[in-house]
N, C-alpha and C. Protein backbone atom coordinates (compact mmCIF):
# COMPACT_ATOMS: atom_id res chain seq x y z
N UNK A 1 75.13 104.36 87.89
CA UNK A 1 75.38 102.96 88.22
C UNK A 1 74.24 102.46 89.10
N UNK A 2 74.09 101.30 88.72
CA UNK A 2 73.28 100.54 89.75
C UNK A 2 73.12 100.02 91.53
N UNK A 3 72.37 99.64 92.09
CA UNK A 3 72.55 99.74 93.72
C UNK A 3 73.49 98.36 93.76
N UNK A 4 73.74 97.47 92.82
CA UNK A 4 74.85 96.41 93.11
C UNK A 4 75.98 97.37 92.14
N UNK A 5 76.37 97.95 91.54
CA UNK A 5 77.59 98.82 91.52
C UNK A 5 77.82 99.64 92.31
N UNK A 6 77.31 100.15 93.15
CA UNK A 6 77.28 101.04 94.17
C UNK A 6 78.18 99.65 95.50
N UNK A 7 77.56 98.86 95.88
CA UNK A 7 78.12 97.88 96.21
C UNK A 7 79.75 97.23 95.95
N UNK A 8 79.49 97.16 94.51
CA UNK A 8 81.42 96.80 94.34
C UNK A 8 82.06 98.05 94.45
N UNK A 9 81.52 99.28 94.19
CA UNK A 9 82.57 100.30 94.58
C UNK A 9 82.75 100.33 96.05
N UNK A 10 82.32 100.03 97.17
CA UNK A 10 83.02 99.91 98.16
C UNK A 10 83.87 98.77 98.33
N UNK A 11 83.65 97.76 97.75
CA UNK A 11 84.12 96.52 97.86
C UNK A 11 85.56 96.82 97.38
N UNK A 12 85.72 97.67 95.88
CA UNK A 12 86.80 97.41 95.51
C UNK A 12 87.61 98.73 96.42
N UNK A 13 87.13 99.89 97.16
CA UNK A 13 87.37 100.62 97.95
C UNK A 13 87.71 100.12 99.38
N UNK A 14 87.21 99.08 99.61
CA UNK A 14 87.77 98.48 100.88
C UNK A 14 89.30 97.89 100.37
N UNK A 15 89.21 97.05 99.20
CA UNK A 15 90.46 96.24 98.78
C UNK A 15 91.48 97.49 98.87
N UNK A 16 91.21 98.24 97.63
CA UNK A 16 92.33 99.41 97.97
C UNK A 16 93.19 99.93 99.07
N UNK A 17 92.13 100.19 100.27
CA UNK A 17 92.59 100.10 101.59
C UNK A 17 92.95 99.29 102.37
N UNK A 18 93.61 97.99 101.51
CA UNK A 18 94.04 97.06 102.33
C UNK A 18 94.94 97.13 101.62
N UNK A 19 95.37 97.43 100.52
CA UNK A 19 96.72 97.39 99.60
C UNK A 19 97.88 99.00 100.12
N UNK A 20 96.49 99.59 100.37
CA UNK A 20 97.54 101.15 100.72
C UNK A 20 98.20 100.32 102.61
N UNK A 21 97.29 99.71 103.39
CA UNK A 21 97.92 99.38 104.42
C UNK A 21 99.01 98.70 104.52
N UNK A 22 98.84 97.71 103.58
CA UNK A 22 99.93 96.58 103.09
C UNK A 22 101.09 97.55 102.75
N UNK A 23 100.85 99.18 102.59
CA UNK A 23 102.46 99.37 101.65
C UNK A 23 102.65 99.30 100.27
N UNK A 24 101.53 98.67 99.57
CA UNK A 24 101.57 98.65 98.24
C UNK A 24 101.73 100.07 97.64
N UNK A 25 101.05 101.40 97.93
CA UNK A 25 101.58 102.33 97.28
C UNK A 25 100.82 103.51 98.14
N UNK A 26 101.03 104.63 97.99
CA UNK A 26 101.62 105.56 98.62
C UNK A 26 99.76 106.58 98.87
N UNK A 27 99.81 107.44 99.77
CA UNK A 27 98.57 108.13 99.69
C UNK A 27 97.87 108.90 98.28
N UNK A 28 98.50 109.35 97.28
CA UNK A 28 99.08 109.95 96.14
C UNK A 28 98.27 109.00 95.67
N UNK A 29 98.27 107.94 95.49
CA UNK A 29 97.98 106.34 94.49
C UNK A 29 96.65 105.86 95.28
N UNK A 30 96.34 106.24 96.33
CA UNK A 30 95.09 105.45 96.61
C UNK A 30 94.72 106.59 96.39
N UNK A 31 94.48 107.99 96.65
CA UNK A 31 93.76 108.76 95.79
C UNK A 31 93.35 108.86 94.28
N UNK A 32 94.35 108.57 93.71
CA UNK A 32 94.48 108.58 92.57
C UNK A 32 93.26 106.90 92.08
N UNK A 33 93.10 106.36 93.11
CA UNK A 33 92.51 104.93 92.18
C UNK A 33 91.06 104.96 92.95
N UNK A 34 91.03 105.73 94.17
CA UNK A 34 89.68 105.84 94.61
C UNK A 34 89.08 107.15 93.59
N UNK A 35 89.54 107.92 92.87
CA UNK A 35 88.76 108.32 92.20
C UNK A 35 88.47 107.65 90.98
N UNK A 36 89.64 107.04 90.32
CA UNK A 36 88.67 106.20 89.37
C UNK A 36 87.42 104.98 89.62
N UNK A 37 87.79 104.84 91.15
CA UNK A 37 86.41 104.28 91.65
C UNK A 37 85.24 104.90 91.43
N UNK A 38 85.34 105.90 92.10
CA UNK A 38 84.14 106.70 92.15
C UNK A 38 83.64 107.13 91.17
N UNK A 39 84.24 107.64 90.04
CA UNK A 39 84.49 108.53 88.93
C UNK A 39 83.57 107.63 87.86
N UNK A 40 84.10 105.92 87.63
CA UNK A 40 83.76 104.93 87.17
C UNK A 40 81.97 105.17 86.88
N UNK A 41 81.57 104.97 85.40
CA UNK A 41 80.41 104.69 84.68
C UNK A 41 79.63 103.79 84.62
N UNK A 42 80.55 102.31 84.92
CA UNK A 42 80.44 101.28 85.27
C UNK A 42 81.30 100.15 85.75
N UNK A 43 80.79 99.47 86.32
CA UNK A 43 81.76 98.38 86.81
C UNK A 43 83.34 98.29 86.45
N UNK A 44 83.42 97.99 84.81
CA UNK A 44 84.01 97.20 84.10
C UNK A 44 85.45 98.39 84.42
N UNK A 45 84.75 100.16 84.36
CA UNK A 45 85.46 101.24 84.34
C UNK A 45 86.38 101.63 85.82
N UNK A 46 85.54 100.89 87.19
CA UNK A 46 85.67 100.99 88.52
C UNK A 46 86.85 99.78 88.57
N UNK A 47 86.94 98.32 87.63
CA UNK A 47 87.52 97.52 88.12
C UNK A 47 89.04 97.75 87.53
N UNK A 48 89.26 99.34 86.52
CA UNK A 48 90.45 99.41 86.43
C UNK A 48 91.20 100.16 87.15
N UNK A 49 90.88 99.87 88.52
CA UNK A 49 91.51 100.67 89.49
C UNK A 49 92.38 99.62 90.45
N UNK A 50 91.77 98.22 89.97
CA UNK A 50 92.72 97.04 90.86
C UNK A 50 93.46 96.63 89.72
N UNK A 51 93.41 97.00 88.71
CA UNK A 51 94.35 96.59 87.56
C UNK A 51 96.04 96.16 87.68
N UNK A 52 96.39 95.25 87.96
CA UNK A 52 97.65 95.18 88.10
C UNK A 52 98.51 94.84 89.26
N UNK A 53 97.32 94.53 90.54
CA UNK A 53 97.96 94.85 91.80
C UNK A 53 97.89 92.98 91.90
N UNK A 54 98.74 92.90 92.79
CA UNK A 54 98.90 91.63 93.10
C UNK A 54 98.24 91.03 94.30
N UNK A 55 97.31 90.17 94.62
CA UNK A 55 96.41 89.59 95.78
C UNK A 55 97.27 90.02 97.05
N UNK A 56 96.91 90.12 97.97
CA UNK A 56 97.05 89.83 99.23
C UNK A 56 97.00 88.75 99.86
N UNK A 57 97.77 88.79 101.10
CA UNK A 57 97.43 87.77 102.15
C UNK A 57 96.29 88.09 103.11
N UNK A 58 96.14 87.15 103.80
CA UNK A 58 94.71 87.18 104.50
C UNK A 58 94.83 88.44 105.38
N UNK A 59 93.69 89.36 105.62
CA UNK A 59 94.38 90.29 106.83
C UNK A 59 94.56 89.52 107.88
N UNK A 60 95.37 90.59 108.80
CA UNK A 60 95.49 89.92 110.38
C UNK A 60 94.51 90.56 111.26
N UNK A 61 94.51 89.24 112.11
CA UNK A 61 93.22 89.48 113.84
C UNK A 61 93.38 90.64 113.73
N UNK A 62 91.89 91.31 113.45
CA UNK A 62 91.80 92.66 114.11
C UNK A 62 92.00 93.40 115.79
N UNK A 63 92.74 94.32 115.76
CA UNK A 63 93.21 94.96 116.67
C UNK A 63 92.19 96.36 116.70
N UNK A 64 92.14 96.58 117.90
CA UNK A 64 91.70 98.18 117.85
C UNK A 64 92.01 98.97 118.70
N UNK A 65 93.22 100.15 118.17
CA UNK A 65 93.94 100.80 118.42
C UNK A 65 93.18 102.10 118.75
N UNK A 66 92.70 103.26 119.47
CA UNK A 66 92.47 104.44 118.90
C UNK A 66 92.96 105.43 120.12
N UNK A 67 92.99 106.49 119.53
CA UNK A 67 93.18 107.87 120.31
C UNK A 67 91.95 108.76 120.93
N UNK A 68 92.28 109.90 120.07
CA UNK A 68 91.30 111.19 120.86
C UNK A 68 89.97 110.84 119.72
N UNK A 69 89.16 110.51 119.41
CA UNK A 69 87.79 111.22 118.51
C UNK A 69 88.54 109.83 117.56
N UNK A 70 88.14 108.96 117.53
CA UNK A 70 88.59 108.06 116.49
C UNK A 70 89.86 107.86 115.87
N UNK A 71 90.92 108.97 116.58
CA UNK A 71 92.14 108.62 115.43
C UNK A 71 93.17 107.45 115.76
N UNK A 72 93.46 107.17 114.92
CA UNK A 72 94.83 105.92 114.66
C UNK A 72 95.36 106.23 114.40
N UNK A 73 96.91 105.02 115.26
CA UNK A 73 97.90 105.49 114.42
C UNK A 73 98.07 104.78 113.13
N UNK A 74 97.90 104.05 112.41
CA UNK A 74 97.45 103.18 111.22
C UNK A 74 96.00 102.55 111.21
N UNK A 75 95.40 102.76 109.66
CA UNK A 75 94.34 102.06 109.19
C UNK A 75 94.11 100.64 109.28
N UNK A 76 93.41 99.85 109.70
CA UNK A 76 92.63 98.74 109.94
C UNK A 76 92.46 98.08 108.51
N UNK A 77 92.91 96.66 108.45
CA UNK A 77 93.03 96.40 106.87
C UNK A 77 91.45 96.11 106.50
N UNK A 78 90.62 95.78 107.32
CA UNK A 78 89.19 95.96 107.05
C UNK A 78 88.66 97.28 107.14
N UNK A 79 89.11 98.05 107.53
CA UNK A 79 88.44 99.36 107.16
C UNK A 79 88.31 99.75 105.76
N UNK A 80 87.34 101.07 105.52
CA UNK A 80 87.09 101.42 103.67
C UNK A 80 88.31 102.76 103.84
N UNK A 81 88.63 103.42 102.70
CA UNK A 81 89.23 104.28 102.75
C UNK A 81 87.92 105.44 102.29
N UNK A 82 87.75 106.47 102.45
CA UNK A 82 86.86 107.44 101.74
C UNK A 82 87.81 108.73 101.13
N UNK A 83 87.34 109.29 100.48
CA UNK A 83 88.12 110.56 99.42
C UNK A 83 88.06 111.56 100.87
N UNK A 84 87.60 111.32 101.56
CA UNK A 84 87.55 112.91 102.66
C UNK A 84 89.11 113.00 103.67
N UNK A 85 89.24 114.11 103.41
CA UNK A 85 90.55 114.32 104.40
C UNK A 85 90.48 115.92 104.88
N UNK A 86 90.93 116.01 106.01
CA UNK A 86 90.42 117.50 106.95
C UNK A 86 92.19 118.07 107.44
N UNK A 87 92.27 118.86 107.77
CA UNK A 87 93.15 119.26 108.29
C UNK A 87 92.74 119.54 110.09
N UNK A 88 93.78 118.90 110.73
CA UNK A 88 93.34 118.24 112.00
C UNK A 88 93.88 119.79 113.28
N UNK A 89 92.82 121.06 113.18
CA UNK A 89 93.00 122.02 113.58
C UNK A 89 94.15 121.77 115.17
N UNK A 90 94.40 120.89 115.96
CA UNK A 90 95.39 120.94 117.00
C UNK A 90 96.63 119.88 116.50
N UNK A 91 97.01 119.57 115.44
CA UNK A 91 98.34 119.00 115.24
C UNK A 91 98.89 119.88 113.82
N UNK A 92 97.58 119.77 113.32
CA UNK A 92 97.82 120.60 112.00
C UNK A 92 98.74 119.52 111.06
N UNK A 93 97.99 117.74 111.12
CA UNK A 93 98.41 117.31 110.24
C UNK A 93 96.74 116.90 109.11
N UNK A 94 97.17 116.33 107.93
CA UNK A 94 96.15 116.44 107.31
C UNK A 94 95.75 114.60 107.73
N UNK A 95 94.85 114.43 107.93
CA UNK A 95 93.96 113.17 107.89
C UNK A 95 92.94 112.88 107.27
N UNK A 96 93.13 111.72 106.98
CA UNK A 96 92.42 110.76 105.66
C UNK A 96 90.86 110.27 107.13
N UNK A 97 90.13 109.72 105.98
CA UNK A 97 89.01 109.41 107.01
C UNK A 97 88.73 107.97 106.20
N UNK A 98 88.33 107.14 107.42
CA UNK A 98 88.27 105.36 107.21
C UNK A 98 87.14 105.30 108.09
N UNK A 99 86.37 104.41 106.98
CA UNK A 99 84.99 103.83 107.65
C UNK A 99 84.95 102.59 107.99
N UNK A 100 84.66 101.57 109.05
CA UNK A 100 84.56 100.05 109.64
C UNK A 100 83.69 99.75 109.10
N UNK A 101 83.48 98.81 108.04
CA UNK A 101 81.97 98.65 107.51
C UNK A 101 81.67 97.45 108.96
N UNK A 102 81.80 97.02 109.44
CA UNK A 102 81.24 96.47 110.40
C UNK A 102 80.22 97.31 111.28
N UNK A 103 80.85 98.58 111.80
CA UNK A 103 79.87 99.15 112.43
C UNK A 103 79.31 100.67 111.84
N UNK A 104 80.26 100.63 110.91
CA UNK A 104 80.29 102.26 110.39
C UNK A 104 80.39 103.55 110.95
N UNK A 105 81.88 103.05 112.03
CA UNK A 105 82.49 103.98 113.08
C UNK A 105 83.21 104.59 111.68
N UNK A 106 83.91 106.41 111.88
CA UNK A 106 84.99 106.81 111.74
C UNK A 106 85.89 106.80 112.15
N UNK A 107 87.25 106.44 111.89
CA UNK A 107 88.46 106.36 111.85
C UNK A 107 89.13 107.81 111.43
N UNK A 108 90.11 108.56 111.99
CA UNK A 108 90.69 109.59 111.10
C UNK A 108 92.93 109.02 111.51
N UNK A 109 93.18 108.68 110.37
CA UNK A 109 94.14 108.24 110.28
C UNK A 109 95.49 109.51 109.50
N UNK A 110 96.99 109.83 110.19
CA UNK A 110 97.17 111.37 109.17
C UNK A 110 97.79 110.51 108.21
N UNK A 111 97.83 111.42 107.20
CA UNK A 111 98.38 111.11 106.18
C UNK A 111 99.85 110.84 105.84
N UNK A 112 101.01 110.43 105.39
CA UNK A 112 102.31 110.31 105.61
C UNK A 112 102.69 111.97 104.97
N UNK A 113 103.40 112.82 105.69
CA UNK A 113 104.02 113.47 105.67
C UNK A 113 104.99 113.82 103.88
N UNK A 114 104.42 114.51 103.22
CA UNK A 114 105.53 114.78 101.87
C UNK A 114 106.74 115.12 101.69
């Protein structure tokens, strides 16, 4: 893909992570659609990963919440979501990792519990 497809895949990777914040669907499902992001050949292949979802409302005033080393207790609806997740050696829960494209801080947010 090209350096402006490279571009909408975060774009549509940020949206995602505003739909998983919203509640729209579950950690399972934004995995599942950030890899057809990534995975995607082209655009047309990346944009069937918003297929079906219904717009949002505007996000709300950003807040910034954090803990020890970047973590939250919830993702930032402007934050990106990324495929990386670690197992968090002193809680021993697994956490997802979120990038601010504003400054391109890490975020490590855990994952909901199965």
């Amino acid at each position: 893909m090209n350096p402006d497809d490279e571009a909408g895949r975060e774009r549509l990777a940020a949206l995602l992570g505003r739909h998983y914040v919203a509640g729209r669907f579950d950690a399972g499902e934004l995995g599942r659609r950030l890899d057809v992001v990534y995975g995607a050949s082209s655009s047309a292949q990346a944009a069937e990963a918003i297929a079906g979802l219904q717009p949002l409302d505007a996000p709300p005033a950003r807040k910034r919440r954090g803990r020890r080393h970047g973590e939250s207790d919830a993702a930032d609806p402007s934050w990106v979501p990324t495929k990386e997740r670690f197992l968090d050696p002193g809680s021993q829960r697994v956490m997802r990792v979120w990038v601010d494209p504003a400054d391109h801080s890490r975020h490590y947010v855990a994952e909901p519990s199965a």
